[in-house]
PDB file of N, CA and C in Angstrom:
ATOM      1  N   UNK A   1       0.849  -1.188   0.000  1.00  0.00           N
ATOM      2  CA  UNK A   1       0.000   0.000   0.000  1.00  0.00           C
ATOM      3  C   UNK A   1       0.886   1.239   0.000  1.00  0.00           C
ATOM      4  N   UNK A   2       0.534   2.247  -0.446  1.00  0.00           N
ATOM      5  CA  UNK A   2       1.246   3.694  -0.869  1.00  0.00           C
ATOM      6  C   UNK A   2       0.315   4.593   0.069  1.00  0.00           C
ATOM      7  N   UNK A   3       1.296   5.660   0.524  1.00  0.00           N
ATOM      8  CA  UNK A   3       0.447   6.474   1.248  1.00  0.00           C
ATOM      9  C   UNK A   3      -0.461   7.177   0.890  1.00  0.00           C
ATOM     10  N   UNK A   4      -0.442   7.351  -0.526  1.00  0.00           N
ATOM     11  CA  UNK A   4      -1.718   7.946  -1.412  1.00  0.00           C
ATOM     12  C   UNK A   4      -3.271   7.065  -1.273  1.00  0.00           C
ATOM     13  N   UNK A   5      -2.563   5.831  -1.351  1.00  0.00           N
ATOM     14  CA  UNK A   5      -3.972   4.828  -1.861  1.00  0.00           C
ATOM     15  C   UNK A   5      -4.365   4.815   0.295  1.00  0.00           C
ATOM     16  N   UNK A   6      -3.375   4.619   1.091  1.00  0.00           N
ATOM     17  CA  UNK A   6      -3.978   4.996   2.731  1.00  0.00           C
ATOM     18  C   UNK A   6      -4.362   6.185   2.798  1.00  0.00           C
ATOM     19  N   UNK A   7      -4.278   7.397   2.465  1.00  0.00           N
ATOM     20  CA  UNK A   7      -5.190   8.284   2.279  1.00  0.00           C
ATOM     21  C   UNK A   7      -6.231   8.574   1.528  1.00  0.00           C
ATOM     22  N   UNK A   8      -6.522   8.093   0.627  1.00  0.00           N
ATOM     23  CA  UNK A   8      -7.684   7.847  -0.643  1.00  0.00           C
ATOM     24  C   UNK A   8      -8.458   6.681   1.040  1.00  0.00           C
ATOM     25  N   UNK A   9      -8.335   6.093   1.202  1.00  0.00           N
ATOM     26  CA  UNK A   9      -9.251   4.948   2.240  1.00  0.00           C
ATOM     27  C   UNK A   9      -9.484   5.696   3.057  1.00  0.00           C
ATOM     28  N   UNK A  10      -8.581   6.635   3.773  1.00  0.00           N
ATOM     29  CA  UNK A  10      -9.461   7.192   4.862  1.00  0.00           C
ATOM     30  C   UNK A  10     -10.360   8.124   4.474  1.00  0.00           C
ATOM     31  N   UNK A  11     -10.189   8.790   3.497  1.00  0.00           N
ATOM     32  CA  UNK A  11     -11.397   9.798   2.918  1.00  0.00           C
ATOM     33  C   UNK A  11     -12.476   8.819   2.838  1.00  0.00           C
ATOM     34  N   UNK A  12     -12.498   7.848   1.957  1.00  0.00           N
ATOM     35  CA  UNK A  12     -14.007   7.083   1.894  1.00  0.00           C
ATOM     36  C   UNK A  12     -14.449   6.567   2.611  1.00  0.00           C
ATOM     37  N   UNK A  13     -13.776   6.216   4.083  1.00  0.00           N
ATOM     38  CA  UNK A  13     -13.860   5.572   5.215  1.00  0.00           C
ATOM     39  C   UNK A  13     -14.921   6.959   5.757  1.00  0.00           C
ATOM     40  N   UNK A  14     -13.977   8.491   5.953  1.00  0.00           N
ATOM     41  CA  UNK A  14     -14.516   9.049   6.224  1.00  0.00           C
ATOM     42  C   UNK A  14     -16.361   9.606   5.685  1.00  0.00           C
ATOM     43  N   UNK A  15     -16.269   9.889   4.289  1.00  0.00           N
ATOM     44  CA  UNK A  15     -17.656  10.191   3.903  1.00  0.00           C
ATOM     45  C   UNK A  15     -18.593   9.035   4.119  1.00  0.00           C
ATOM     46  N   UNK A  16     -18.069   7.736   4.125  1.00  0.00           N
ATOM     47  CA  UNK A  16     -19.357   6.628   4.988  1.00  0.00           C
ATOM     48  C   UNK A  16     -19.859   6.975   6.576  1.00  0.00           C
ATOM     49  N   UNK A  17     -18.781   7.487   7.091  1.00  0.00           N
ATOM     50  CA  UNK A  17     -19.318   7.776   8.556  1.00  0.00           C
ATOM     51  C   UNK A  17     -20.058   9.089   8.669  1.00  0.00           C
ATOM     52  N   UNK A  18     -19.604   9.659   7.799  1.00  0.00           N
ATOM     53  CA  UNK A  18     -20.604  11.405   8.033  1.00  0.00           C
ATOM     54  C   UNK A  18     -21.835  11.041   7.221  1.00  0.00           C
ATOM     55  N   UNK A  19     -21.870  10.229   5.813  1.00  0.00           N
ATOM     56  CA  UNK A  19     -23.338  10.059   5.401  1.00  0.00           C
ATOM     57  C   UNK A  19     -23.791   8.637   5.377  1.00  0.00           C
ATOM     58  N   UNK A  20     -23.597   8.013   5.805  1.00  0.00           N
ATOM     59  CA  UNK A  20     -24.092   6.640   5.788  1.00  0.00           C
ATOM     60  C   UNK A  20     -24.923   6.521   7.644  1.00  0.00           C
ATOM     61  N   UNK A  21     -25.985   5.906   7.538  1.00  0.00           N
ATOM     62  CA  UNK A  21     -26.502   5.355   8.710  1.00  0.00           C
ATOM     63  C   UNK A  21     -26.137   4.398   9.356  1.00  0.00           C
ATOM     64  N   UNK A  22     -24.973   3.996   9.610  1.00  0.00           N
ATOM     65  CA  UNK A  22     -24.237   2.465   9.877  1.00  0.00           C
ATOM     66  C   UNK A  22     -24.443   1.967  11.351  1.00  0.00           C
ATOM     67  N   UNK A  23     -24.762   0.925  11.469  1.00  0.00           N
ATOM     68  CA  UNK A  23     -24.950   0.136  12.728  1.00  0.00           C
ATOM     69  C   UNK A  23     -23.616   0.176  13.430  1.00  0.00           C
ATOM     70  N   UNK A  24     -23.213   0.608  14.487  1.00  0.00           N
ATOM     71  CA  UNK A  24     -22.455   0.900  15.719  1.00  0.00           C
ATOM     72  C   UNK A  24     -21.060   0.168  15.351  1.00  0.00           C
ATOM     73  N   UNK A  25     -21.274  -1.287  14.994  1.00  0.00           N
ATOM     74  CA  UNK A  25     -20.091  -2.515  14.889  1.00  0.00           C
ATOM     75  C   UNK A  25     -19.667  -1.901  13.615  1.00  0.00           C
ATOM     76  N   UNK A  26     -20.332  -1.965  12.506  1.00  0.00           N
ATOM     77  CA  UNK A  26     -19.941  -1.458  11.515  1.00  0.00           C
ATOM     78  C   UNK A  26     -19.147   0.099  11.321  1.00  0.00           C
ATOM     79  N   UNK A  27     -19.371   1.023  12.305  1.00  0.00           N
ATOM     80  CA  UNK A  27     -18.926   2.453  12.007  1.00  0.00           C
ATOM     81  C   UNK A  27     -17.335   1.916  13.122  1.00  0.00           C
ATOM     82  N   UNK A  28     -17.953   0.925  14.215  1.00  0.00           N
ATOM     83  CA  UNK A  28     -16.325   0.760  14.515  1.00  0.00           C
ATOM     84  C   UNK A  28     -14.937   0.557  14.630  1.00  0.00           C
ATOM     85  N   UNK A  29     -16.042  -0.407  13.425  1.00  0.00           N
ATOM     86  CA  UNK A  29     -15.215  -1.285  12.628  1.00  0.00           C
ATOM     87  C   UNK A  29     -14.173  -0.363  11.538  1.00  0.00           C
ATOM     88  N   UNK A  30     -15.243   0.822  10.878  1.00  0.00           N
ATOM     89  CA  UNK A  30     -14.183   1.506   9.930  1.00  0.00           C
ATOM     90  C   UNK A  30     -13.673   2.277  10.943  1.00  0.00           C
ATOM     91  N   UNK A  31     -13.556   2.991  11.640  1.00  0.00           N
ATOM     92  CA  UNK A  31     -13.153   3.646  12.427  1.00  0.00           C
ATOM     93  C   UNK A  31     -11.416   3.391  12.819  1.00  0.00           C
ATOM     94  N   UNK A  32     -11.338   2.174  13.426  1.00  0.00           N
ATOM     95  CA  UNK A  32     -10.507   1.381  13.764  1.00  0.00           C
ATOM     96  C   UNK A  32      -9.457   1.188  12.280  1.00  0.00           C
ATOM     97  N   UNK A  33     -10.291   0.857  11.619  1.00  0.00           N
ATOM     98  CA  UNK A  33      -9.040   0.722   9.838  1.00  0.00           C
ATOM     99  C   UNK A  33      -8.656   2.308   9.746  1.00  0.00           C
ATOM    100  N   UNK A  34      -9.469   2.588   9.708  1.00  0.00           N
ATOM    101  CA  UNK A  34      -9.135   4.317   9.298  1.00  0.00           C
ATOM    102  C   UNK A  34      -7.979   4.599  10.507  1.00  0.00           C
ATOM    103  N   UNK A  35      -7.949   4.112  12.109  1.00  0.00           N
ATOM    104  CA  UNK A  35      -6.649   4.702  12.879  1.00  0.00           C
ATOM    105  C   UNK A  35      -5.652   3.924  12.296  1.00  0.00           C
ATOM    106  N   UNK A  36      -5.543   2.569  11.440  1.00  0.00           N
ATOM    107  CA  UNK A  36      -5.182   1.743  11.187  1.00  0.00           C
ATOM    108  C   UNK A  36      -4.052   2.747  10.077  1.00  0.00           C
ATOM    109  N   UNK A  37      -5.034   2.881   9.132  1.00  0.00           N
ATOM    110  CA  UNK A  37      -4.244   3.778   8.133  1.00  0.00           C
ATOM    111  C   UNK A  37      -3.829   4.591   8.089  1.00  0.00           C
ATOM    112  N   UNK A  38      -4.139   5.750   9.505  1.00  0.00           N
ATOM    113  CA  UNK A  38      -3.380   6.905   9.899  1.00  0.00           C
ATOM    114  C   UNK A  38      -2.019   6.415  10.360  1.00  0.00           C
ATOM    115  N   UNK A  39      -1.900   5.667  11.043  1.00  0.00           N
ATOM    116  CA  UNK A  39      -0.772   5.143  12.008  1.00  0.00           C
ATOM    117  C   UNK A  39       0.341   4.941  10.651  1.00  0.00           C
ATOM    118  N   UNK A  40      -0.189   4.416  10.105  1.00  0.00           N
ATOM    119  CA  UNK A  40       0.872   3.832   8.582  1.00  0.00           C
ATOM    120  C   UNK A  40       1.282   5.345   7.559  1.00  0.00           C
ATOM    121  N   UNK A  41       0.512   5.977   7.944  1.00  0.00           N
ATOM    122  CA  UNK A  41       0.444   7.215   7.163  1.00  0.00           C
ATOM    123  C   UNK A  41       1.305   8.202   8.145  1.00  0.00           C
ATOM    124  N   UNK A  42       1.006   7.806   8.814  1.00  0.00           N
ATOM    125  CA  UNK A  42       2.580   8.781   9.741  1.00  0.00           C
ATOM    126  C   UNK A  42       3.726   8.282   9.511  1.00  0.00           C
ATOM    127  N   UNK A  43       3.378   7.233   9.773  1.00  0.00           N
ATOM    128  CA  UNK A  43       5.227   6.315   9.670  1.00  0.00           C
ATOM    129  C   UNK A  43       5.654   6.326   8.268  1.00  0.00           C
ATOM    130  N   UNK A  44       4.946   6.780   6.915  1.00  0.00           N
ATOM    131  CA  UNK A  44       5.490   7.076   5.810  1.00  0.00           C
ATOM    132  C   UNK A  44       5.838   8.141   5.312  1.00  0.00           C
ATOM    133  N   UNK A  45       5.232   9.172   6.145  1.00  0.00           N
ATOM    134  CA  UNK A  45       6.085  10.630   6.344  1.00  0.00           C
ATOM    135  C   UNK A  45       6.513  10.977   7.117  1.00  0.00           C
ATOM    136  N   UNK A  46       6.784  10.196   8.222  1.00  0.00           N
ATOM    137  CA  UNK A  46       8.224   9.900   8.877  1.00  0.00           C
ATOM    138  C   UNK A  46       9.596   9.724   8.214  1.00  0.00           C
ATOM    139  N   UNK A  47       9.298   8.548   7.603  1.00  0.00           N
ATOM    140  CA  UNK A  47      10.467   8.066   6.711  1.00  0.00           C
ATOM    141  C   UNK A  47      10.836   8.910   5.878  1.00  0.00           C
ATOM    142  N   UNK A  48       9.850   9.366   4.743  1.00  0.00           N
ATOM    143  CA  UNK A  48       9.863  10.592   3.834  1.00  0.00           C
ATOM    144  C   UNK A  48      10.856  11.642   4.976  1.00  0.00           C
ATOM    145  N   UNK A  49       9.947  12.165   5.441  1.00  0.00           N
ATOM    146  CA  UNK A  49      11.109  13.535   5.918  1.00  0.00           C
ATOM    147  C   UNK A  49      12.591  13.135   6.326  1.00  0.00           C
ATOM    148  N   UNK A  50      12.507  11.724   6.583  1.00  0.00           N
ATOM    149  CA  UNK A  50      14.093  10.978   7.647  1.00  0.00           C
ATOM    150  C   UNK A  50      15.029  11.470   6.381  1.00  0.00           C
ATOM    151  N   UNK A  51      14.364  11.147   5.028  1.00  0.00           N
ATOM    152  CA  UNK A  51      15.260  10.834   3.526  1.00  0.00           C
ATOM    153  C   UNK A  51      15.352  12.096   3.064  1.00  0.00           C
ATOM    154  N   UNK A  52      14.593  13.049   3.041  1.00  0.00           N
ATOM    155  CA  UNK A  52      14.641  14.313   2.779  1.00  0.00           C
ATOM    156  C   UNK A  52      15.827  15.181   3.661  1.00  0.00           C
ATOM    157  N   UNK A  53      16.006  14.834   4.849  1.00  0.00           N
ATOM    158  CA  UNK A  53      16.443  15.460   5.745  1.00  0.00           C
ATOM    159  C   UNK A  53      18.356  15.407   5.522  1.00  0.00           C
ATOM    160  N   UNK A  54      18.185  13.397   5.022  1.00  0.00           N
ATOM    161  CA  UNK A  54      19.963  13.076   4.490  1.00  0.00           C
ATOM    162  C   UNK A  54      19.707  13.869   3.019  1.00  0.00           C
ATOM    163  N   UNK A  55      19.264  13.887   2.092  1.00  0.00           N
ATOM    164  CA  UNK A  55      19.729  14.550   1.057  1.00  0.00           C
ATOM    165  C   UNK A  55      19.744  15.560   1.474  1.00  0.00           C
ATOM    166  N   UNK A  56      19.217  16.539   2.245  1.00  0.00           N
ATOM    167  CA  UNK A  56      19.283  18.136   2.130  1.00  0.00           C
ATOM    168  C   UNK A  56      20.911  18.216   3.199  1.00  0.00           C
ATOM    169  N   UNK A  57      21.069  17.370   4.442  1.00  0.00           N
ATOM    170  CA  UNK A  57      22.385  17.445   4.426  1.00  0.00           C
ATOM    171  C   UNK A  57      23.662  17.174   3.718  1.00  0.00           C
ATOM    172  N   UNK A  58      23.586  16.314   2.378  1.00  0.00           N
ATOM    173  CA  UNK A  58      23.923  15.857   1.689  1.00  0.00           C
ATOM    174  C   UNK A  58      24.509  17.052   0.480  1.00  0.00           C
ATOM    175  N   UNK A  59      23.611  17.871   0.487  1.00  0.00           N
ATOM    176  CA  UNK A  59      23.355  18.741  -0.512  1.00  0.00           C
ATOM    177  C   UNK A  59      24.161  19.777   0.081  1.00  0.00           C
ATOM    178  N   UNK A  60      23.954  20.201   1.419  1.00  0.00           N
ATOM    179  CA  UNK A  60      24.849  21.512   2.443  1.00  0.00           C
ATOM    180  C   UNK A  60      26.073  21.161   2.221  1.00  0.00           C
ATOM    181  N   UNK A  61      26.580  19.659   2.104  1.00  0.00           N
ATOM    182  CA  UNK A  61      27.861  19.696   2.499  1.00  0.00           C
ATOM    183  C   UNK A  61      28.481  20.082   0.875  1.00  0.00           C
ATOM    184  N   UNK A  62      27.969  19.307   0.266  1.00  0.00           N
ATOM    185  CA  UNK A  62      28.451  19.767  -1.388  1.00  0.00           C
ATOM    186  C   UNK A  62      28.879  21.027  -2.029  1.00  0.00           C
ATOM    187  N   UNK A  63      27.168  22.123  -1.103  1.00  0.00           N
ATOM    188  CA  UNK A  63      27.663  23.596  -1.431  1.00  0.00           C
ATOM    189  C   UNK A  63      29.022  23.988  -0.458  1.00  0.00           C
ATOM    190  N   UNK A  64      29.152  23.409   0.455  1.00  0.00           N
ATOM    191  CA  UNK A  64      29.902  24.070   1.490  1.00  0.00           C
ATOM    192  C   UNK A  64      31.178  23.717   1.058  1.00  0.00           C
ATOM    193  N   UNK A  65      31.947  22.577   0.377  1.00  0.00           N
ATOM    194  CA  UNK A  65      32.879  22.108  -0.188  1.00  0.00           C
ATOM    195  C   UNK A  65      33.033  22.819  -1.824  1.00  0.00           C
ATOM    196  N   UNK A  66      32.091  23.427  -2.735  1.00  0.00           N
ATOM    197  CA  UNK A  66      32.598  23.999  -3.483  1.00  0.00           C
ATOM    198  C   UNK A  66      32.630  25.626  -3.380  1.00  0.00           C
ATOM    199  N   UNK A  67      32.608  26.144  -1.787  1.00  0.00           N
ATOM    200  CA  UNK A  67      32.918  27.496  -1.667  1.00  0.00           C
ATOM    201  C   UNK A  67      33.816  27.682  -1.251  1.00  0.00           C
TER     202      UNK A  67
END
């Protein structure tokens, strides 16, 4: 799963719970996937920024070595 397609799920997760009439088990049920997919959705822009963070030091040291 890609963090796009875990965010695409929690949106539709979400508009079932604001317009759908769902029986209690059922809204808990998405509820629970949806923290499911947040949790995963942090930890992939976690990582993202971890990798962003070595190239941009990566990048300082380069300018700093050709000045």
């Amino acid at each position: 799963m890609t963090f796009e397609d875990a965010i695409k799920e929690i949106e539709e997760i979400i508009q079932k719970l604001e317009n759908e009439n769902l029986p209690l088990n059922t809204a808990q049920e998405l509820f629970e996937r949806a923290s499911t997919l947040a949790k995963f959705s942090q930890e992939e822009l976690a990582k993202s920024s971890g990798k962003l963070l070595q190239v941009k030091k990566e990048l300082d040291k380069i300018v700093e070595e050709e000045i």
